[in-house]
N, C-alpha and C. Protein backbone atom coordinates (compact mmCIF):
# COMPACT_ATOMS: atom_id res chain seq x y z
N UNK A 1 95.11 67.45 116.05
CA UNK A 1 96.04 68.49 116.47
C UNK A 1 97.47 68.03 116.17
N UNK A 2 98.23 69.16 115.74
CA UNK A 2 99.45 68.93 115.50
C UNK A 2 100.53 68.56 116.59
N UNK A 3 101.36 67.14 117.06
CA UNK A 3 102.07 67.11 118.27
C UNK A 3 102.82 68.11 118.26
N UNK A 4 103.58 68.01 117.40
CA UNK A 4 105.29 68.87 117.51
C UNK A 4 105.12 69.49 116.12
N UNK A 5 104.43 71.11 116.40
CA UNK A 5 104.47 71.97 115.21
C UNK A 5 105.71 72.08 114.58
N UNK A 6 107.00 71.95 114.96
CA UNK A 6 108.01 72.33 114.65
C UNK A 6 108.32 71.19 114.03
N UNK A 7 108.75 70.17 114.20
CA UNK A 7 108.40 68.86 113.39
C UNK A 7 108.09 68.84 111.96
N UNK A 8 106.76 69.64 112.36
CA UNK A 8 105.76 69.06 111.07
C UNK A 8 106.86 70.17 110.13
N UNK A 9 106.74 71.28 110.39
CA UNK A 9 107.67 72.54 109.55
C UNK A 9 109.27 71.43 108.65
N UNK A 10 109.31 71.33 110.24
CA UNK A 10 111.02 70.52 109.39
C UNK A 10 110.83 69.50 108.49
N UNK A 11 109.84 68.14 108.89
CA UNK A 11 109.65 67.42 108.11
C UNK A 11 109.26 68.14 105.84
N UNK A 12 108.65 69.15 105.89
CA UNK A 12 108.27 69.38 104.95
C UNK A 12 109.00 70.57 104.29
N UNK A 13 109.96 71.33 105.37
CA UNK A 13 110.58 72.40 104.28
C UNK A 13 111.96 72.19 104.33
N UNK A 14 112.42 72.18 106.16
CA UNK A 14 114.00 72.60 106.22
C UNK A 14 114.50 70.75 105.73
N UNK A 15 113.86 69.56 106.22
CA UNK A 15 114.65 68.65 105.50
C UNK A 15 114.87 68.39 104.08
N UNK A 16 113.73 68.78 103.51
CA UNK A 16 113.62 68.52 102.05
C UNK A 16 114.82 70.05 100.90
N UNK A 17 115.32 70.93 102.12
CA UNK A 17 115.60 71.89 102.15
C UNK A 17 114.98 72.95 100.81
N UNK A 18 113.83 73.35 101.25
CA UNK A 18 112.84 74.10 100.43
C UNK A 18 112.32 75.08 101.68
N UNK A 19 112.80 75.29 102.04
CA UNK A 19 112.58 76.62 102.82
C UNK A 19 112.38 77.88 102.03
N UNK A 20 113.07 78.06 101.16
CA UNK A 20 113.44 79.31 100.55
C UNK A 20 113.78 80.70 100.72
N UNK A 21 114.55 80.16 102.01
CA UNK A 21 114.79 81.57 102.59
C UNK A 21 116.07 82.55 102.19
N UNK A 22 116.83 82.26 101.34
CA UNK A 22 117.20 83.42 100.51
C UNK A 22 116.36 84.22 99.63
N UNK A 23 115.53 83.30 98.90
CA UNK A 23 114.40 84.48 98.02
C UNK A 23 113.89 84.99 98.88
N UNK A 24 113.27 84.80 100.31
CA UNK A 24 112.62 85.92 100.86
C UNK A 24 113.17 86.81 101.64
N UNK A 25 114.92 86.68 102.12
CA UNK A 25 116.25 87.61 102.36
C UNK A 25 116.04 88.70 101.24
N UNK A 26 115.97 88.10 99.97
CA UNK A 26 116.42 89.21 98.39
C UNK A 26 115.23 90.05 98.69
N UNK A 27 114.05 89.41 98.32
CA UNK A 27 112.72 90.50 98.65
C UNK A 27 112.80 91.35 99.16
N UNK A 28 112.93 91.22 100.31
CA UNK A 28 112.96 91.89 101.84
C UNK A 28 114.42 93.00 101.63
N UNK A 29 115.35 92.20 100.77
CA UNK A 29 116.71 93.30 100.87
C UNK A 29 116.67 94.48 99.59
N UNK A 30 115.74 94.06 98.69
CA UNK A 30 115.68 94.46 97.50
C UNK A 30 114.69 95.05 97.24
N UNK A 31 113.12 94.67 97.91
CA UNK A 31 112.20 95.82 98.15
C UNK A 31 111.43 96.43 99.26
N UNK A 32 112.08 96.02 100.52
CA UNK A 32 111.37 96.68 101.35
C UNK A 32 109.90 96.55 102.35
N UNK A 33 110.04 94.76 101.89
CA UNK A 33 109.11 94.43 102.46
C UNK A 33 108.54 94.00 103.85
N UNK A 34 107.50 94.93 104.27
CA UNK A 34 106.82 94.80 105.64
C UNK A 34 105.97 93.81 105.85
N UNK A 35 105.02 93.28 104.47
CA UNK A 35 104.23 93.00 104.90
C UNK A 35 103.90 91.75 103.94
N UNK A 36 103.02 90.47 104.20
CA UNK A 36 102.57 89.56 102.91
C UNK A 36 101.37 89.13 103.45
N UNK A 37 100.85 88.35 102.35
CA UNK A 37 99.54 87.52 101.94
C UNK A 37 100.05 86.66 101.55
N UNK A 38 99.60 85.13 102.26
CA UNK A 38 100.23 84.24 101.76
C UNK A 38 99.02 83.01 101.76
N UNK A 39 98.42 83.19 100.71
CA UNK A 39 97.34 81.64 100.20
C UNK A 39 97.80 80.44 100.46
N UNK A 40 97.30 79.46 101.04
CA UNK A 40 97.73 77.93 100.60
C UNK A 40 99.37 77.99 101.14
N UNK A 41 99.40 78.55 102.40
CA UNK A 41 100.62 78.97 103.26
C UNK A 41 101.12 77.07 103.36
N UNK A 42 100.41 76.06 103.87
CA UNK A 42 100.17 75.24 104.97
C UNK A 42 101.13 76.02 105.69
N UNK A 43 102.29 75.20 106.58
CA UNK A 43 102.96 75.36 107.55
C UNK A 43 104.50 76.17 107.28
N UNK A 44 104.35 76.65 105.98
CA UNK A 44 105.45 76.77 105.60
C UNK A 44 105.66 78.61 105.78
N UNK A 45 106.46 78.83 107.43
CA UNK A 45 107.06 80.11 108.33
C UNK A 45 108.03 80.89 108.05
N UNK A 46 108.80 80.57 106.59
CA UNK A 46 109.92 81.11 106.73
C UNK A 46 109.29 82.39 106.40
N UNK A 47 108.53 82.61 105.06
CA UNK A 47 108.30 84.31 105.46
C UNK A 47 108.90 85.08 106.37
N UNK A 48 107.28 84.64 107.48
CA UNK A 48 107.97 85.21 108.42
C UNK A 48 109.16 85.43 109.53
N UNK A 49 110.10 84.65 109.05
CA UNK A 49 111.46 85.29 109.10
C UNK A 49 112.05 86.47 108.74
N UNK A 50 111.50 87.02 107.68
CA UNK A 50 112.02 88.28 106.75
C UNK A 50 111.24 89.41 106.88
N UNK A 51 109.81 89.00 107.12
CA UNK A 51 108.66 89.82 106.87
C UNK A 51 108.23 89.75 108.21
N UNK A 52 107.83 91.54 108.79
CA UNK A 52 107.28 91.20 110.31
C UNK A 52 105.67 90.98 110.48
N UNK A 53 105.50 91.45 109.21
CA UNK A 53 103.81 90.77 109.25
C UNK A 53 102.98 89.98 107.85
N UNK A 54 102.69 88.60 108.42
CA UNK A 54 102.31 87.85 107.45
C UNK A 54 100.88 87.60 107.66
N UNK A 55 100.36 87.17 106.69
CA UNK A 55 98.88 86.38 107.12
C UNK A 55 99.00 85.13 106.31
N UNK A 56 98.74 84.45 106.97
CA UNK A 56 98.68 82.73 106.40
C UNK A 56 97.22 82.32 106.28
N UNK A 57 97.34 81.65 104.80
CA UNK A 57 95.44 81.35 104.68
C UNK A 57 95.76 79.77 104.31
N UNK A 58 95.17 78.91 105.15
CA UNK A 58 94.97 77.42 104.19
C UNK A 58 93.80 76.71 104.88
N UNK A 59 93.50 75.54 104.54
CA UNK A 59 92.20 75.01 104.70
C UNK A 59 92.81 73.76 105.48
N UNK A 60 93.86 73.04 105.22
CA UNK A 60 94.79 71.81 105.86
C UNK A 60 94.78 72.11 106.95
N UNK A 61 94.13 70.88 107.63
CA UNK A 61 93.93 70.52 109.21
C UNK A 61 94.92 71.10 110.18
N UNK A 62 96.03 70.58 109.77
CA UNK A 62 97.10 70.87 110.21
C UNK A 62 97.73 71.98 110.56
N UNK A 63 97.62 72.67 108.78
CA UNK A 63 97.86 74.34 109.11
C UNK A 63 97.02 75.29 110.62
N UNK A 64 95.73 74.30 110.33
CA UNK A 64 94.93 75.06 110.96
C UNK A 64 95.08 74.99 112.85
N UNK A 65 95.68 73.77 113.28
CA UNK A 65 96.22 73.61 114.11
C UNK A 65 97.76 74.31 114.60
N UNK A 66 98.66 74.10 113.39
CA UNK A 66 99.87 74.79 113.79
C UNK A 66 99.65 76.15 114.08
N UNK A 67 99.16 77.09 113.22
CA UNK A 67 99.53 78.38 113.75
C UNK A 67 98.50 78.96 114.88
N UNK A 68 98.94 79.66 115.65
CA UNK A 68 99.06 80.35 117.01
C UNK A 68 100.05 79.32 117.96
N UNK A 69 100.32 78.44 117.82
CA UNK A 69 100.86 77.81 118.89
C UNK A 69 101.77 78.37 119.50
N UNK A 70 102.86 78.19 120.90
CA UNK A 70 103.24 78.70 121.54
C UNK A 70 104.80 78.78 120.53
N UNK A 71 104.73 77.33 120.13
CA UNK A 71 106.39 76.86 119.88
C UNK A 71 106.53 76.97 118.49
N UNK A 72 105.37 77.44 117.32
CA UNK A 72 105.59 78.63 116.60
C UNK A 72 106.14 79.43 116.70
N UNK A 73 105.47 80.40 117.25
CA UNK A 73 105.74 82.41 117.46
C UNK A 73 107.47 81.99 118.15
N UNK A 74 107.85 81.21 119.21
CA UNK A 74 108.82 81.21 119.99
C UNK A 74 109.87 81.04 118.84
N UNK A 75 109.67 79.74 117.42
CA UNK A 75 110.28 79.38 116.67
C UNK A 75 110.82 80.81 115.60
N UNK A 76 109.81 81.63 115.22
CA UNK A 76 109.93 83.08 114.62
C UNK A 76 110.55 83.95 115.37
N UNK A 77 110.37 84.10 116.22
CA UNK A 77 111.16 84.95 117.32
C UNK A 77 112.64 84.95 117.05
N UNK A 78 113.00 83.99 117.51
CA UNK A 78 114.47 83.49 117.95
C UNK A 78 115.14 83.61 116.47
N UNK A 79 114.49 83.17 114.94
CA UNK A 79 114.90 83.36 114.29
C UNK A 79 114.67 84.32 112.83
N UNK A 80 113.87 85.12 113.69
CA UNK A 80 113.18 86.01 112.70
C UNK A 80 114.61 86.91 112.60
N UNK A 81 115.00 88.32 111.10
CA UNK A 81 115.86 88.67 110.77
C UNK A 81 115.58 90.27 111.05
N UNK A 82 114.79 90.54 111.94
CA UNK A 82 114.07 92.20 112.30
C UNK A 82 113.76 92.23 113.31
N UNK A 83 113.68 93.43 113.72
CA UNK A 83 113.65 94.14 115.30
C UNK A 83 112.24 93.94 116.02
N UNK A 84 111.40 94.12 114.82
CA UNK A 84 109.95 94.12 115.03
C UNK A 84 109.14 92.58 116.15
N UNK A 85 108.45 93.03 116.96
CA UNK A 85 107.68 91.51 117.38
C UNK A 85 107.34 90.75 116.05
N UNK A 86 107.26 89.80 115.94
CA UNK A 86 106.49 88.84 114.45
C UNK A 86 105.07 89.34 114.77
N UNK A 87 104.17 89.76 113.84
CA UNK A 87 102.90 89.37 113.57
C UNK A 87 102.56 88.31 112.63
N UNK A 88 101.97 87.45 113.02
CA UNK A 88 102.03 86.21 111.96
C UNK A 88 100.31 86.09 112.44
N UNK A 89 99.13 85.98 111.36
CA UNK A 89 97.91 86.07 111.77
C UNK A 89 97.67 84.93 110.29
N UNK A 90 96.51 84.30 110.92
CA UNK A 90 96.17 82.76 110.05
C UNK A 90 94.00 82.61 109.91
N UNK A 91 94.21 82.28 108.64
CA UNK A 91 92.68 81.92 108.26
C UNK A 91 92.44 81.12 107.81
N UNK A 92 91.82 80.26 108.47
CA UNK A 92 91.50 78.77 108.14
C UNK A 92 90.70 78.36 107.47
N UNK A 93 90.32 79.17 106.20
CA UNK A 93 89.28 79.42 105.29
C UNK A 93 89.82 79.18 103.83
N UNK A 94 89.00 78.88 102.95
CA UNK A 94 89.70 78.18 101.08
C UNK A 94 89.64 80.58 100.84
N UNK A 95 90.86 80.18 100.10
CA UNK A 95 91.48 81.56 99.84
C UNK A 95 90.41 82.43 99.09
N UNK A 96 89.79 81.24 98.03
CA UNK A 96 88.75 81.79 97.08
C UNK A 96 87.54 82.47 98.01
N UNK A 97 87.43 82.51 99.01
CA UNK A 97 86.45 83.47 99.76
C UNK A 97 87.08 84.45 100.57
N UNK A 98 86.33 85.67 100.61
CA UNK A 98 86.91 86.70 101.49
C UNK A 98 87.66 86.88 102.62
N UNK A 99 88.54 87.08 102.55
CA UNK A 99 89.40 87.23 103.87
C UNK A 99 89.28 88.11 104.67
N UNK A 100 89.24 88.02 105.66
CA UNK A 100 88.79 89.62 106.77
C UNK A 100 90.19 89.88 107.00
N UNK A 101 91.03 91.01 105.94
CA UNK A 101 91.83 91.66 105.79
C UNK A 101 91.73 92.78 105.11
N UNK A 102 92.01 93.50 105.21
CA UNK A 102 92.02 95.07 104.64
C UNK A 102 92.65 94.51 103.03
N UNK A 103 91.67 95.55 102.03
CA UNK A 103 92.28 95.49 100.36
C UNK A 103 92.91 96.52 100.28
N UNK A 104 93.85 95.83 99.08
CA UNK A 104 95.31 96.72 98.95
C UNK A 104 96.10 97.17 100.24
N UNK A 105 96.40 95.94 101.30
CA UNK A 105 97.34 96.64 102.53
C UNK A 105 98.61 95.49 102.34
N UNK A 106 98.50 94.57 101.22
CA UNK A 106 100.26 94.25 101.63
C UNK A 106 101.26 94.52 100.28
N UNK A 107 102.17 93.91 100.74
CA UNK A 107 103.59 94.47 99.85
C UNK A 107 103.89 93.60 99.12
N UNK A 108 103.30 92.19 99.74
CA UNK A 108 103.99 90.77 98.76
C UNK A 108 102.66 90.39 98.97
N UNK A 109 102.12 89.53 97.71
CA UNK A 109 101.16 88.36 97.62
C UNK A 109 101.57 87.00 97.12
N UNK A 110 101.80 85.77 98.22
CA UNK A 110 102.55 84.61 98.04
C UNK A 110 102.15 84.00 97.34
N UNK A 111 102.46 83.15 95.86
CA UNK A 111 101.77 81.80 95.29
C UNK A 111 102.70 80.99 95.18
N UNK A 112 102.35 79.79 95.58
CA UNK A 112 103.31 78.58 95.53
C UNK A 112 103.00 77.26 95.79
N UNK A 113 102.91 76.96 94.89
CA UNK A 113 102.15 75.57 94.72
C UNK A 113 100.31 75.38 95.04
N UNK A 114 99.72 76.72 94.89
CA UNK A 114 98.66 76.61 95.48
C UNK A 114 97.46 77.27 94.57
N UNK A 115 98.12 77.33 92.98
CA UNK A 115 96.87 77.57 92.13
C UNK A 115 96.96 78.72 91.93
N UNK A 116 95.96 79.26 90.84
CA UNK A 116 96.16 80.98 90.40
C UNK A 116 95.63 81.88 92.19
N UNK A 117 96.40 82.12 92.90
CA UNK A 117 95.88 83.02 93.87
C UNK A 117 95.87 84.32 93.38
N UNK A 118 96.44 85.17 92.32
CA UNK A 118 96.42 86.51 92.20
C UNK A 118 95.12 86.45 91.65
N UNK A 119 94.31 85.60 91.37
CA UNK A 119 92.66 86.03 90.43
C UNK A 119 91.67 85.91 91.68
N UNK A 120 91.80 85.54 93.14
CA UNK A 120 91.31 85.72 93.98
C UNK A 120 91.59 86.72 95.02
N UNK A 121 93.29 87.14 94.78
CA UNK A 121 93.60 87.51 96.18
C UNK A 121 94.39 88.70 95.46
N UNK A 122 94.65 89.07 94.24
CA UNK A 122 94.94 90.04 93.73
C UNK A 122 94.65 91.80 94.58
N UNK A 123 93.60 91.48 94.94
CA UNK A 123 92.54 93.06 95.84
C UNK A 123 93.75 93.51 97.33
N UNK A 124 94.23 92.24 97.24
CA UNK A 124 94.85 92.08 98.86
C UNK A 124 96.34 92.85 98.53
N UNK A 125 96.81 93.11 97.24
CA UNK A 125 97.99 93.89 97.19
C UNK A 125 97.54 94.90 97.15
N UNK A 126 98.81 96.02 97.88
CA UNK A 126 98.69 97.07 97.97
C UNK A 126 99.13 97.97 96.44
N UNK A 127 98.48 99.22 96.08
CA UNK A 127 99.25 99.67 94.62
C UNK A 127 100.77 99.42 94.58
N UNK A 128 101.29 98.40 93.61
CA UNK A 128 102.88 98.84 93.32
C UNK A 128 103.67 97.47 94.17
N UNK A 129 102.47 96.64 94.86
CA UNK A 129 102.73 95.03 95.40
C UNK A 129 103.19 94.48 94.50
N UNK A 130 104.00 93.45 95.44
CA UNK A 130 104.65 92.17 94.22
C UNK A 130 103.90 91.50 94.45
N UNK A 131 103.92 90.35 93.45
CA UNK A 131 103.01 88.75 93.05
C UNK A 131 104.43 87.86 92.85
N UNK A 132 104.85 87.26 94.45
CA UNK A 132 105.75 86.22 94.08
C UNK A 132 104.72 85.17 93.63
N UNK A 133 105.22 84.25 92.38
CA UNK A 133 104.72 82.75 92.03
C UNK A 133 105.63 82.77 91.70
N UNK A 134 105.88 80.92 91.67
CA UNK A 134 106.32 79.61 90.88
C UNK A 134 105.40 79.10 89.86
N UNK A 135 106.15 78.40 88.95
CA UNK A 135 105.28 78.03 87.96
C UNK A 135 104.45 76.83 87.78
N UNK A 136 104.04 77.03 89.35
CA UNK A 136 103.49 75.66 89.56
C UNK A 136 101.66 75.96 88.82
């Protein structure tokens, strides 16, 4: 179990400062986005800063420990950029198998650092969804 979820977050995005939370400000300011899919998430929340409903999928212990925690959601809250409660919902399952999520219901499908996800998770955009990747 993860001690200090918040920790683990800082240690790996906001110190290394890879958060990337202007690209997901632009998204969000530029198309309108409600909603994402995010593969091979691990711990990394800023999304949902921008976006009021995310789903996080990874298989890492850790991930699988951090999300629901209390001092998560409290961490999104306080600094999420919308009116909306956060929905932030997590599957602790390898992406390449079915997700118990509705096909074609989001607006963004996340890849980043986590392998071709649009040839698995492609179904999960909605018509007219973006496919953020890096060229990892």
């Amino acid at each position: 179990m993860v001690s200090n979820p918040i920790k683990l977050y800082e240690k790996h995005f906001v110190d290394k400062q890879d958060e990337r939370l202007e690209l997901f400000r632009a998204l969000v300011d530029r198309f309108g986005i409600d909603s994402a899919l995010y593969p091979g998430s691990f711990v990394h929340i800023a999304p949902s800063l921008f976006i009021p409903e995310v789903v996080d999928v990874d298989t890492d212990r850790r991930a699988c420990s951090f999300f629901g925690r209390p001092e998560v959601i409290e961490y999104v809250r306080k600094r999420r950029r919308y009116e909306h409660e956060p929905e932030i919902r997590f599957h602790g399952i390898d992406y390449i198998k079915k997700i118990d999520e509705p096909e074609g219901s989001f607006d963004l499908l996340i890849s980043q650092y986590a392998g071709f996800v649009s040839m698995h998770c492609g179904n999960y955009l909605r018509p007219g969804g973006i496919l953020l990747a890096n060229n990892s």
